[in-house]
N, C-alpha and C. Protein backbone atom coordinates (compact mmCIF):
# COMPACT_ATOMS: atom_id res chain seq x y z
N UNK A 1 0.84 -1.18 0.00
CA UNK A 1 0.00 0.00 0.00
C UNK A 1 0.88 1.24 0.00
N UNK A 2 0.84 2.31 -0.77
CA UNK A 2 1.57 3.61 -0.90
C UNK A 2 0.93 4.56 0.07
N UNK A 3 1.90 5.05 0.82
CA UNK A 3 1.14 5.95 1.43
C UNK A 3 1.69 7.67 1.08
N UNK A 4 0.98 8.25 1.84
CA UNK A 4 1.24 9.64 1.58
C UNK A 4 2.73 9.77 1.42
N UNK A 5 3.06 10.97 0.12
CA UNK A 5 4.53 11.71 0.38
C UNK A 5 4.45 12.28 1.03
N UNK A 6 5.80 12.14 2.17
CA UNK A 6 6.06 12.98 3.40
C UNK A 6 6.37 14.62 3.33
N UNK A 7 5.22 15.20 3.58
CA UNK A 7 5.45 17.00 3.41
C UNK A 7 6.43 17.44 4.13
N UNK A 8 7.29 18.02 3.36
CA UNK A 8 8.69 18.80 3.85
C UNK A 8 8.87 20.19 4.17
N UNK A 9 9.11 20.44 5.35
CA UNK A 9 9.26 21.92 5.53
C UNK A 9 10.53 22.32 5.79
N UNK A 10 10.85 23.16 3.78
CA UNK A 10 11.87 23.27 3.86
C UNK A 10 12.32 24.11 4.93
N UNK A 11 11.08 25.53 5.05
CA UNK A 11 11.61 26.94 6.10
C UNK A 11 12.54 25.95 7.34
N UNK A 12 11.84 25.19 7.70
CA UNK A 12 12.02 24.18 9.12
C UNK A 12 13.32 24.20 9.12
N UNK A 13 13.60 23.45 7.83
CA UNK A 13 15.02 22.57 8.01
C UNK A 13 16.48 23.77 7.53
N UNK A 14 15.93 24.67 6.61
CA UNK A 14 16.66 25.42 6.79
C UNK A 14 17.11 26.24 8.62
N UNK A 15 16.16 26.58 8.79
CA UNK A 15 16.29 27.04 10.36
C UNK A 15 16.66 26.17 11.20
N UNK A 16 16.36 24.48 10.91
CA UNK A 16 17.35 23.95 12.02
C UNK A 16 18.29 24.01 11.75
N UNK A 17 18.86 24.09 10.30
CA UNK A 17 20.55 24.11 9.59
C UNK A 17 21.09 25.28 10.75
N UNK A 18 20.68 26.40 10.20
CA UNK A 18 21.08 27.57 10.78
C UNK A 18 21.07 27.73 12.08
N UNK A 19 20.00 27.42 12.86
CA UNK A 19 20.24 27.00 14.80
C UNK A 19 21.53 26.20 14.99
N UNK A 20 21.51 25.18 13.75
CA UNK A 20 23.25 24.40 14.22
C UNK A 20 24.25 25.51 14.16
N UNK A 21 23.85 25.67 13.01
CA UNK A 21 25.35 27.41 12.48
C UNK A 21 25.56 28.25 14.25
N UNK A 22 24.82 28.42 14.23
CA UNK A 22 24.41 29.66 15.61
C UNK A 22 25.24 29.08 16.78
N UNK A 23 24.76 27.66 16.83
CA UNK A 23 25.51 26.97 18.50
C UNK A 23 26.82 26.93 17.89
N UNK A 24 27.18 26.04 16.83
CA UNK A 24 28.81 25.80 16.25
C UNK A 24 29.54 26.98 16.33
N UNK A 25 28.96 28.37 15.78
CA UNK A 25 29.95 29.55 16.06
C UNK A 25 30.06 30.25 17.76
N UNK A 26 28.42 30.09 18.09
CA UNK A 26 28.75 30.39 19.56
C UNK A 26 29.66 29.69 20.65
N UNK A 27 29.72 28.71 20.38
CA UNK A 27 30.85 27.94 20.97
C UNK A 27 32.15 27.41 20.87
N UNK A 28 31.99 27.87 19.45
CA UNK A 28 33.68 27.46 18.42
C UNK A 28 34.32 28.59 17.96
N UNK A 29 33.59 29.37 17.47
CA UNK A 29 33.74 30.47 16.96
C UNK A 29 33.44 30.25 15.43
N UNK A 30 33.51 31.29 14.42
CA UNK A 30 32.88 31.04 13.44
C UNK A 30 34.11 30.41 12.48
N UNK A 31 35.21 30.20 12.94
CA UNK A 31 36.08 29.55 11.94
C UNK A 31 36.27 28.21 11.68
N UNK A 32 35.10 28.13 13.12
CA UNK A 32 34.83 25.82 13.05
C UNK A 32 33.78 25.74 12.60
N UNK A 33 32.65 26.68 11.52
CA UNK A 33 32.09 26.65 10.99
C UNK A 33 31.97 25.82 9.73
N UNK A 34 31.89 24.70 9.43
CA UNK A 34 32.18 23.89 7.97
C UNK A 34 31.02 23.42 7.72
N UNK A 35 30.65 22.99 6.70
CA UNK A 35 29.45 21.83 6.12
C UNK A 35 29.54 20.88 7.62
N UNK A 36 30.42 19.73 7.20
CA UNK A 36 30.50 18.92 8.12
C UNK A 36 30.27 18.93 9.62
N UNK A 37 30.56 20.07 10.22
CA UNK A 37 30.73 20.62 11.42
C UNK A 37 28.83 20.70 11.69
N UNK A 38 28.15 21.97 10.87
CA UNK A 38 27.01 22.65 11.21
C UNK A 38 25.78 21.06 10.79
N UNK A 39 26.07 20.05 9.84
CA UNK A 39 25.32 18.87 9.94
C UNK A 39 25.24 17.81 11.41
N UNK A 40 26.63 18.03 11.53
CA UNK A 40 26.79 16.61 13.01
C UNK A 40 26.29 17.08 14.26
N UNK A 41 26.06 18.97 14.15
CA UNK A 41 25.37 19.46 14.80
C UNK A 41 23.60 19.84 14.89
N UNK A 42 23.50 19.84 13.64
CA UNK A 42 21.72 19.83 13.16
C UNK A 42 21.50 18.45 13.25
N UNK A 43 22.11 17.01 13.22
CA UNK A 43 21.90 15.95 13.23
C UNK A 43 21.20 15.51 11.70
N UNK A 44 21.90 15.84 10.43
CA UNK A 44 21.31 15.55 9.38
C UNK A 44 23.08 15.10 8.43
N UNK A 45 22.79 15.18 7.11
CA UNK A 45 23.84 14.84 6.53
C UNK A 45 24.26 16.23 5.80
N UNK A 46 25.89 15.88 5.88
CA UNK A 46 26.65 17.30 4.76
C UNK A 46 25.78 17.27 4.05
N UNK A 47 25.27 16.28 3.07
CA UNK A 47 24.74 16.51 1.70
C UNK A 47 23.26 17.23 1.69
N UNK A 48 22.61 16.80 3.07
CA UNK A 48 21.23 18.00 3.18
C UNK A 48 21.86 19.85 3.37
N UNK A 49 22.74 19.84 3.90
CA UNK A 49 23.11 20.76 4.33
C UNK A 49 24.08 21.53 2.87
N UNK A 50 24.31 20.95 2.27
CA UNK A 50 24.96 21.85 0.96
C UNK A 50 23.10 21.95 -0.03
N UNK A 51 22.30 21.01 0.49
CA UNK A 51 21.19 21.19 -0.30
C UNK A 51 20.72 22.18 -0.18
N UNK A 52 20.32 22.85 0.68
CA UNK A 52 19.87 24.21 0.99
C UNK A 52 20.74 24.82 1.42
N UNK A 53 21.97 25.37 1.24
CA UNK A 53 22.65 26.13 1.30
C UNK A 53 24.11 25.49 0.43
N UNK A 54 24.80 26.36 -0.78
CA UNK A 54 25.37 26.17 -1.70
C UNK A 54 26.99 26.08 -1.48
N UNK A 55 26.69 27.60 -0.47
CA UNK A 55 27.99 27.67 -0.11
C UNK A 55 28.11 28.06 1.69
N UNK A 56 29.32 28.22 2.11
CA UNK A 56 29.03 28.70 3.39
C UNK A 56 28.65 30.89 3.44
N UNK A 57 29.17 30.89 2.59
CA UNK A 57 28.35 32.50 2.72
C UNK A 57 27.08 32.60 2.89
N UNK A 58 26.20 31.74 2.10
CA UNK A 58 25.19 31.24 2.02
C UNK A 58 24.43 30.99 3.70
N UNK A 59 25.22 30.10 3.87
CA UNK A 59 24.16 29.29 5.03
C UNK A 59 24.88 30.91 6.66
N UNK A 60 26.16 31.15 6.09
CA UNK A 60 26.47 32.61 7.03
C UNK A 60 25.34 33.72 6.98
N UNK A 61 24.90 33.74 5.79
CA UNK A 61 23.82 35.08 5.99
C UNK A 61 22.66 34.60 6.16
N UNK A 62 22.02 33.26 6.22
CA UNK A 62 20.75 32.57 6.53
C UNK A 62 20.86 32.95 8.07
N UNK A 63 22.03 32.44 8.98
CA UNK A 63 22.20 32.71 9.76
C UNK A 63 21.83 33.63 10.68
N UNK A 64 22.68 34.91 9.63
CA UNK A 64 22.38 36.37 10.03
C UNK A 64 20.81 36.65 10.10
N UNK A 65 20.13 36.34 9.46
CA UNK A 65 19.11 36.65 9.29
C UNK A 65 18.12 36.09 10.59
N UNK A 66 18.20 34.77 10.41
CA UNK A 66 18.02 34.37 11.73
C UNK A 66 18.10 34.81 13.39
N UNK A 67 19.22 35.36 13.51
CA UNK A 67 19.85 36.21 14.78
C UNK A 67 18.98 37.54 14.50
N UNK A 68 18.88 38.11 13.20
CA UNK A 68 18.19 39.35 12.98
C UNK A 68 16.74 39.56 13.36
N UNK A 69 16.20 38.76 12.79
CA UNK A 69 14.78 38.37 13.17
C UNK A 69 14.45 37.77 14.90
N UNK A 70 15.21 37.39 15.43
CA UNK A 70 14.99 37.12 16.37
C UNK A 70 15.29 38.47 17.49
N UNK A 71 15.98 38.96 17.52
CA UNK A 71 16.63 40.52 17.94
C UNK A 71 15.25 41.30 17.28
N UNK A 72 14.97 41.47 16.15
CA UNK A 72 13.36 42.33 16.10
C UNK A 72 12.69 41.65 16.72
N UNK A 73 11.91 40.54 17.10
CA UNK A 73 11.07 40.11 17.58
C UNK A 73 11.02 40.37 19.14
N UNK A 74 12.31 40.31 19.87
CA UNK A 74 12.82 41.44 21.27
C UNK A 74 12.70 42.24 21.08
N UNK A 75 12.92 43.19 20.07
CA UNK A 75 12.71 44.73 19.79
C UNK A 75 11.43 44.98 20.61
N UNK A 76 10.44 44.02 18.94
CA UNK A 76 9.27 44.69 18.95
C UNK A 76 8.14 44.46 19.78
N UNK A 77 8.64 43.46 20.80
CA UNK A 77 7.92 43.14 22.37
C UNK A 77 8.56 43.96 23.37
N UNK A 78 9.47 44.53 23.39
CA UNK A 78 9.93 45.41 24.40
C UNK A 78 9.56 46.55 24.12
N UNK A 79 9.01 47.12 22.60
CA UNK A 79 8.41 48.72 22.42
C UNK A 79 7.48 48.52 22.97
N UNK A 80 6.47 47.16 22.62
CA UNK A 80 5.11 46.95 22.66
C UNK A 80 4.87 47.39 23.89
N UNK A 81 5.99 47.37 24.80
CA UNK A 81 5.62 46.95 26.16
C UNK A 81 5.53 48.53 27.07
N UNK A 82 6.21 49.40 25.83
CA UNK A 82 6.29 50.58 26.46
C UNK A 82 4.55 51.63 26.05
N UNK A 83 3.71 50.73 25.54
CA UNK A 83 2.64 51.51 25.12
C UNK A 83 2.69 52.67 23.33
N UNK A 84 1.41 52.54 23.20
CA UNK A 84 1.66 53.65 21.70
C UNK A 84 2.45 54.82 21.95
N UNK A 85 2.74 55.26 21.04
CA UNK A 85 3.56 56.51 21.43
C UNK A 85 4.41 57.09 21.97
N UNK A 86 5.64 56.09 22.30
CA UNK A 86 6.52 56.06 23.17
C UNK A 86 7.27 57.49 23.34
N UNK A 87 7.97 58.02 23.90
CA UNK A 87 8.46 59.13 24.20
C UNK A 87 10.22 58.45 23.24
N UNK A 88 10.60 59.40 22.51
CA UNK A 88 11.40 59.04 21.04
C UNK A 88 13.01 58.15 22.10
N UNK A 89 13.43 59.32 23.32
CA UNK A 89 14.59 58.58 24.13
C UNK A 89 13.85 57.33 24.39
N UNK A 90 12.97 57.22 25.26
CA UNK A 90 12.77 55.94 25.83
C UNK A 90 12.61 54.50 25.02
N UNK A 91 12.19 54.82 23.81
CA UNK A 91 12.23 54.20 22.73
C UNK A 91 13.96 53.41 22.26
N UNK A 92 14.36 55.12 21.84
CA UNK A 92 15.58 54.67 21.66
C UNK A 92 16.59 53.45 22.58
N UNK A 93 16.69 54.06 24.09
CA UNK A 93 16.92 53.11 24.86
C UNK A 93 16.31 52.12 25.16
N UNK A 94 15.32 51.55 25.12
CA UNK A 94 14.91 50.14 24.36
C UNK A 94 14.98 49.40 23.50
N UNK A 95 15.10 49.98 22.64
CA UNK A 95 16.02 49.14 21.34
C UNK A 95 16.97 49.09 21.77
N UNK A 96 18.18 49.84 22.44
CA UNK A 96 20.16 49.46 22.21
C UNK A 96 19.72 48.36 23.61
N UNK A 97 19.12 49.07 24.58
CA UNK A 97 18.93 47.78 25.45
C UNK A 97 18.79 46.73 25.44
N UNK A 98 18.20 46.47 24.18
CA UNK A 98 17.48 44.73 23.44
C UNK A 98 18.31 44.22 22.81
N UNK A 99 19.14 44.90 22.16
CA UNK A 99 20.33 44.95 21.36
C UNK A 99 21.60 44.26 22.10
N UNK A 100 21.79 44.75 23.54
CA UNK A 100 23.30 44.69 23.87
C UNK A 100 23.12 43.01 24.85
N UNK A 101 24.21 42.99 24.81
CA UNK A 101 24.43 41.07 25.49
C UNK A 101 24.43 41.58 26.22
N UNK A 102 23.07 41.12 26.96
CA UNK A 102 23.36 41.23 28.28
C UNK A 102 22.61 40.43 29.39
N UNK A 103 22.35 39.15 28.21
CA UNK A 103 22.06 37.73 28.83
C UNK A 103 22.05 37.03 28.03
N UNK A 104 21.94 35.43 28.28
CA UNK A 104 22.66 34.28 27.36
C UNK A 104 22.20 34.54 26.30
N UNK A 105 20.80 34.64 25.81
CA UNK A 105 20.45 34.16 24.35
C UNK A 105 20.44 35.50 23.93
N UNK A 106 21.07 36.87 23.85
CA UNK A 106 21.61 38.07 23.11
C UNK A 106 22.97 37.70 23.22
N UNK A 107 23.73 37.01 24.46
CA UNK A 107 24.98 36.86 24.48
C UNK A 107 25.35 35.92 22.92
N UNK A 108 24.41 34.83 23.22
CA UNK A 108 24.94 34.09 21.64
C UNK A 108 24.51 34.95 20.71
N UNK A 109 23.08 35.50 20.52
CA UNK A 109 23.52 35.96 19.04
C UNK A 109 24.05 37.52 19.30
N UNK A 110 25.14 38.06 20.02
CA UNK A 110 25.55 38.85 19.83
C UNK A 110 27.59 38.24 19.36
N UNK A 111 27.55 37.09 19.83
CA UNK A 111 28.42 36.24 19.43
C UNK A 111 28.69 35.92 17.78
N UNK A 112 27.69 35.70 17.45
CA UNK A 112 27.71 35.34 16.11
C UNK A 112 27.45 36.86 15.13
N UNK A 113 26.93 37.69 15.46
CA UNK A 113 26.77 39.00 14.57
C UNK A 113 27.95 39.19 14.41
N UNK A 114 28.89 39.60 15.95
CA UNK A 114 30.27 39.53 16.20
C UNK A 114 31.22 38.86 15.35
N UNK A 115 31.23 37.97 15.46
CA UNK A 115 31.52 36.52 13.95
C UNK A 115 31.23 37.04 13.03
N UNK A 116 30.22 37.56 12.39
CA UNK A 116 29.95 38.00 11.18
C UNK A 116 30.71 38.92 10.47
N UNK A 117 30.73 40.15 11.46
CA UNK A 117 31.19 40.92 11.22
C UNK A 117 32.68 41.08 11.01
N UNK A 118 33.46 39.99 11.62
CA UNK A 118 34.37 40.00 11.24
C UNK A 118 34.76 39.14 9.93
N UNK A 119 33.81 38.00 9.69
CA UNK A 119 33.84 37.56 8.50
C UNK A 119 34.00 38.32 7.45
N UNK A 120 33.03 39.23 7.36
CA UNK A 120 32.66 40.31 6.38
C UNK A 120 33.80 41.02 6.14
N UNK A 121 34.14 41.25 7.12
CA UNK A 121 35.74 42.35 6.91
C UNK A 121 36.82 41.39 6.17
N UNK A 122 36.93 40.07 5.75
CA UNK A 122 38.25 39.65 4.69
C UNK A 122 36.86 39.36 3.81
N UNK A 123 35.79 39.54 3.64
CA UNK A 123 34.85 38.86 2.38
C UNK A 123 33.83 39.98 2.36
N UNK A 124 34.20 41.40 2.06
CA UNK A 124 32.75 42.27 1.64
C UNK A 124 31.79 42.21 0.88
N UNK A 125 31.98 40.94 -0.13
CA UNK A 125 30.66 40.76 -0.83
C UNK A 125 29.53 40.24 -0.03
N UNK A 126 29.90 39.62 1.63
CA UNK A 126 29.23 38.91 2.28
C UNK A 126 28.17 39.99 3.71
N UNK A 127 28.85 41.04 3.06
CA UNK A 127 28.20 42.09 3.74
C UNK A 127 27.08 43.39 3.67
N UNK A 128 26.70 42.79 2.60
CA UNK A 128 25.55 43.43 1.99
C UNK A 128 24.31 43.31 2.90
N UNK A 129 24.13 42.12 3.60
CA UNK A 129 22.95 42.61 4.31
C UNK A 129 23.17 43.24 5.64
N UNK A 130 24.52 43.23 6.52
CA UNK A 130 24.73 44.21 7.41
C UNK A 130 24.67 46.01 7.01
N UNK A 131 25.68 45.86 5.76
CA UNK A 131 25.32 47.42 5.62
C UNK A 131 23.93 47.88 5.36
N UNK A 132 22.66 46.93 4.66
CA UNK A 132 21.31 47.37 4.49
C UNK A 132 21.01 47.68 6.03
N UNK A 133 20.63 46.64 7.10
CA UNK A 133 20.48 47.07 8.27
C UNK A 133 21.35 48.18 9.05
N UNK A 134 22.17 48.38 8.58
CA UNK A 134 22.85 49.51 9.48
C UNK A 134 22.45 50.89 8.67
N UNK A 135 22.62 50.70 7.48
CA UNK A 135 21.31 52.37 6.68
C UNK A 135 20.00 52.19 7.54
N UNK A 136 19.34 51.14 7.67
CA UNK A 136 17.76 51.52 8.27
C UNK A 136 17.76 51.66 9.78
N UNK A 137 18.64 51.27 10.17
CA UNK A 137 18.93 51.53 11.77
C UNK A 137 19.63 53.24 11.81
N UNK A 138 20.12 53.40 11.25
CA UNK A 138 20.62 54.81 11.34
C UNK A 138 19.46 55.55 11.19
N UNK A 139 18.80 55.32 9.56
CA UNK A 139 17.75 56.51 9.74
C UNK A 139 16.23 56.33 10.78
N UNK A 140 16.26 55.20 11.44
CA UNK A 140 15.54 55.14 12.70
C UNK A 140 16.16 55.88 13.57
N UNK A 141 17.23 55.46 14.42
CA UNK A 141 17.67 56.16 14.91
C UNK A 141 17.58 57.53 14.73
N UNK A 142 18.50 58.16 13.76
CA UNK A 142 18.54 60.07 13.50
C UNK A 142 16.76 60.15 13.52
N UNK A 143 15.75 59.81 13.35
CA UNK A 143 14.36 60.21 13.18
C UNK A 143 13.97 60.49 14.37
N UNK A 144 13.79 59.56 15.00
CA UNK A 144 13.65 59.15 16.97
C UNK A 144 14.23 60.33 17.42
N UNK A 145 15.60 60.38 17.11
CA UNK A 145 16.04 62.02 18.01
C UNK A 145 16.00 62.97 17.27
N UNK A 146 15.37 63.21 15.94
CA UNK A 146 15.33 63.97 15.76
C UNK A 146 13.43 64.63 16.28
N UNK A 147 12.52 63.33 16.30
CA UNK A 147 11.43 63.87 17.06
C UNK A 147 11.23 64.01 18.42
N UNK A 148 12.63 63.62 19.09
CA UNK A 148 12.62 63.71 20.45
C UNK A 148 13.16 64.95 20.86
N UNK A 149 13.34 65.61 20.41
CA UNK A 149 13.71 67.32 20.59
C UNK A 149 15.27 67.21 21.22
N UNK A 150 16.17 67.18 19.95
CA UNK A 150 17.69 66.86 20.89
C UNK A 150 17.92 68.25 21.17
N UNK A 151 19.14 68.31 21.88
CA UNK A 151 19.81 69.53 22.62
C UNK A 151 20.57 70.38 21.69
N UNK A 152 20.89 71.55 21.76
CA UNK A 152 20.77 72.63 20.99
C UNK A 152 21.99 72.10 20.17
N UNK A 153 22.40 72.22 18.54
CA UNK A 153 23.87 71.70 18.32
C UNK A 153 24.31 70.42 17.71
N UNK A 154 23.18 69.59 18.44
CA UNK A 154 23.33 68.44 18.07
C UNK A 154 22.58 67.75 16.78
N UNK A 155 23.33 67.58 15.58
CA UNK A 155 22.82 66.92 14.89
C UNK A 155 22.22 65.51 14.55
N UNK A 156 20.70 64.91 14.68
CA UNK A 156 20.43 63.65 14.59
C UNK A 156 21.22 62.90 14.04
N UNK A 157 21.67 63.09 12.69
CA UNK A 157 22.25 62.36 11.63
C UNK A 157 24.00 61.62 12.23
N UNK A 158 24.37 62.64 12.66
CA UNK A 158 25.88 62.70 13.49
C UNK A 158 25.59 61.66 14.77
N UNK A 159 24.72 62.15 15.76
CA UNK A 159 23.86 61.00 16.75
C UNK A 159 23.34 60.31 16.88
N UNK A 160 22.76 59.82 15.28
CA UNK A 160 22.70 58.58 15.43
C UNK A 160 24.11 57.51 14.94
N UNK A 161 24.96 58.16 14.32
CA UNK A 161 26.06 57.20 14.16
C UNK A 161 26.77 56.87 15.68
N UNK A 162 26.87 57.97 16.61
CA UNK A 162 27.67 58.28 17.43
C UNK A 162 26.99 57.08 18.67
N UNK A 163 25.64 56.82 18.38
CA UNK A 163 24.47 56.01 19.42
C UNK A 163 25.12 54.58 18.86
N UNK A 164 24.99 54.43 17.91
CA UNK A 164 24.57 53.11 17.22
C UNK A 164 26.43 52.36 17.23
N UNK A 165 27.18 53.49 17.18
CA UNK A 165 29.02 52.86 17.67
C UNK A 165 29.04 52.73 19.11
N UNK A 166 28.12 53.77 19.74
CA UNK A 166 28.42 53.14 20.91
C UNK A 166 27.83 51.63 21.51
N UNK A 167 26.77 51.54 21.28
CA UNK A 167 25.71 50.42 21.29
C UNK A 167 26.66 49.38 20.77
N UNK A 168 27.54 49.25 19.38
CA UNK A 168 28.47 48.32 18.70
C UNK A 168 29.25 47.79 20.24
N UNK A 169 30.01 49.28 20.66
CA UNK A 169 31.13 49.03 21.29
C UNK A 169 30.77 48.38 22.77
N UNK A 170 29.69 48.87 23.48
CA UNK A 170 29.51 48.31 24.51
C UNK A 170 29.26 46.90 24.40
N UNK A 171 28.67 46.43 23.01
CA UNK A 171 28.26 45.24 23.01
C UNK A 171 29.71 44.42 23.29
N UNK A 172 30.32 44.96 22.31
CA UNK A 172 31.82 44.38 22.38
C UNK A 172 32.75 43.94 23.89
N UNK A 173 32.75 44.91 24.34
CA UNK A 173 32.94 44.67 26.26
C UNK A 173 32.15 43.99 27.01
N UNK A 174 30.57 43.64 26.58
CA UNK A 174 30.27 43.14 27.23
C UNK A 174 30.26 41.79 26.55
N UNK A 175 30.53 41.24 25.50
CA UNK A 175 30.95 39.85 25.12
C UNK A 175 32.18 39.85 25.84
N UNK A 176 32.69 40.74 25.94
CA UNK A 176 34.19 39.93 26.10
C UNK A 176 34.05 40.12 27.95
N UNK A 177 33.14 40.46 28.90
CA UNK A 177 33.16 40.42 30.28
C UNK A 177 33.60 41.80 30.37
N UNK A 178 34.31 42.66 29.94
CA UNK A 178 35.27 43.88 30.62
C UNK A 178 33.92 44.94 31.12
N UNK A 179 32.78 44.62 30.73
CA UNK A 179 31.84 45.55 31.40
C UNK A 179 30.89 44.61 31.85
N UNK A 180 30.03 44.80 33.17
CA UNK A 180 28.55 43.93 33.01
C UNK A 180 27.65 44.75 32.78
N UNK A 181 26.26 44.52 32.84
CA UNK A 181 24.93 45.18 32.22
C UNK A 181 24.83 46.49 32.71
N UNK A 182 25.19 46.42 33.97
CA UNK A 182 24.66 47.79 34.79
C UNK A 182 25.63 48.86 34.28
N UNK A 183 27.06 48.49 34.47
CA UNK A 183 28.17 49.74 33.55
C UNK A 183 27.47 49.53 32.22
N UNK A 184 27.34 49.05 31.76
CA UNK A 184 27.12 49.29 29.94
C UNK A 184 25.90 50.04 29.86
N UNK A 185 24.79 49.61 30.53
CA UNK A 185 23.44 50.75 30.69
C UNK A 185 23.19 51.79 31.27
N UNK A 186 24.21 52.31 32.50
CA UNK A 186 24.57 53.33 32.75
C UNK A 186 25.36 53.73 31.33
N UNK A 187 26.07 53.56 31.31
CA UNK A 187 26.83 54.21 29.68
C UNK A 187 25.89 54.93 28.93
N UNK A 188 24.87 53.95 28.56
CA UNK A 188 23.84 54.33 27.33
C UNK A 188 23.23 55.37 27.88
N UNK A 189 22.62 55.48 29.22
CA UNK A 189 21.60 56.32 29.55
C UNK A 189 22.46 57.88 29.81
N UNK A 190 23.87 57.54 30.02
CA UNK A 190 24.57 59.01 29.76
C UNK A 190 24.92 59.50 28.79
N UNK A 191 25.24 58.22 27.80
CA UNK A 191 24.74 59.04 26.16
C UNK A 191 23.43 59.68 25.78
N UNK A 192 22.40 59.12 26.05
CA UNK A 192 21.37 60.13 26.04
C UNK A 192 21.30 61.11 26.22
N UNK A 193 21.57 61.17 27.61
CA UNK A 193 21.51 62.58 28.44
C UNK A 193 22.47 64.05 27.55
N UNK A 194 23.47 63.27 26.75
CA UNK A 194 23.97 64.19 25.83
C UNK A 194 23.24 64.46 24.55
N UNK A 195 22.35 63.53 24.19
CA UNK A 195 21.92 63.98 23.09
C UNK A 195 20.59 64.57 23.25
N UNK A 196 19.77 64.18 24.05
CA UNK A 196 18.48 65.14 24.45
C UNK A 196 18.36 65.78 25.63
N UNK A 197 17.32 66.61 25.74
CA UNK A 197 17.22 67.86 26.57
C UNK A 197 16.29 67.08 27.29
C-alpha cells in the first residue's frame, strides 16, 4: 500500500541548519564553521546541508538573518511593552537595550553578529545585508532624536552614528566580560543625556 509523500518543511530545516550554524559559532567560533561541522550538529547529513545552502556565505547570511529576526522580535515586544507613542529617548533606549548582550540568548547571538562581522571584513561581498540594516537603523535612529527634541547643536544624523558605535562598542565589552549590564546601561543612559534635553 503507498502511502502519503512525506510534506517537507523546507523553512524548518533550513532554520534547524542555521540554529546548528548559531551553537557551532557560539561555541567554536565562526572559523569551526564547515558543512561537516554545522550537519553533526543539526543531526542531518553534509549533503542535506549543501542542499539548501550552496555555499558557506550562504548558510552565514541565513544565519544572520536568523539572529536578525529574532533581535526584532525582542525589539518589537519590548516597544510593545512601552505603550503607543513612546516618548522618542525611551524608545531609543529600548532598542540598544534589546540589542546589547546582556544575557545568554543576546549573548549568543551577539556572538555570532560579532563573527559575522568580522567575516565580512576579509569577504565584503558577504556584507551586503549588514550594511542594508545599518542604513535603516541609522535613519531610525537620527528620526527618533530627531522627534525627540535633541539639545541645541546636536545633529540627529551625526547622533545617530555616534548612538549606534556606541551600542556596537559596549556590546563588544560586554561579550568579552570587561563591562557587566549595569556599567554598559549606565553608559547608554549618559549618552542620552547628551543627546536630548
Amino acid at each position: 500500500m503507498w502511502g502519503m509523500p512525506k510534506v517537507v518543511d523546507h523553512n524548518e530545516r533550513r532554520t534547524r541548519i542555521a540554529e546548528a550554524l548559531l551553537r557551532v559559532a557560539g561555541e567554536h567560533g565562526l572559523e569551526a564553521v564547515s558543512l561537516r561541522h554545522v550537519a553533526a550538529e543539526a543531526g542531518v547529513t553534509s549533503g542535506m546541508v549543501q542542499h539548501y545552502f550552496r555555499t558557506k556565505d550562504e548558510m552565514m547570511a541565513f544565519a544572520l538573518e536568523v539572529v536578525r529576526e529574532r533581535s526584532e522580535t525582542r525589539i518589537a515586544a519590548a516597544a510593545a511593552d512601552l505603550g503607543p507613542d513612546p516618548a522618542p529617548r525611551r524608545l531609543l533606549r529600548t532598542v540598544v537595550a534589546e540589542v546589547l548582550p546582556v544575557d545568554e540568548p543576546r549573548r549568543a547571538d551577539g556572538r555570532v553578529a560579532l563573527a559575522f562581522l568580522a567575516y565580512t571584513a576579509v569577504r565584503p561581498e558577504a556584507a551586503a545585508p549588514l550594511r542594508a540594516d545599518t542604513a535603516a537603523m541609522l535613519a531610525f535612529v537620527a528620526e527618533r532624536i530627531r522627534a525627540g527634541g535633541p539639545r541645541p547643536g546636536i545633529d540627529p544624523d551625526r547622533a545617530a552614528v555616534g548612538l549606534l558605535a556606541l551600542m556596537e562598542g559596549l556590546g563588544v565589552h560586554l561579550l568579552g566580560g570587561h563591562y557587566d549590564a549595569r556599567t554598559a546601561l549606565d553608559a547608554l543612559d549618559a549618552h542620552l543625556d547628551t543627546i536630548f534635553e
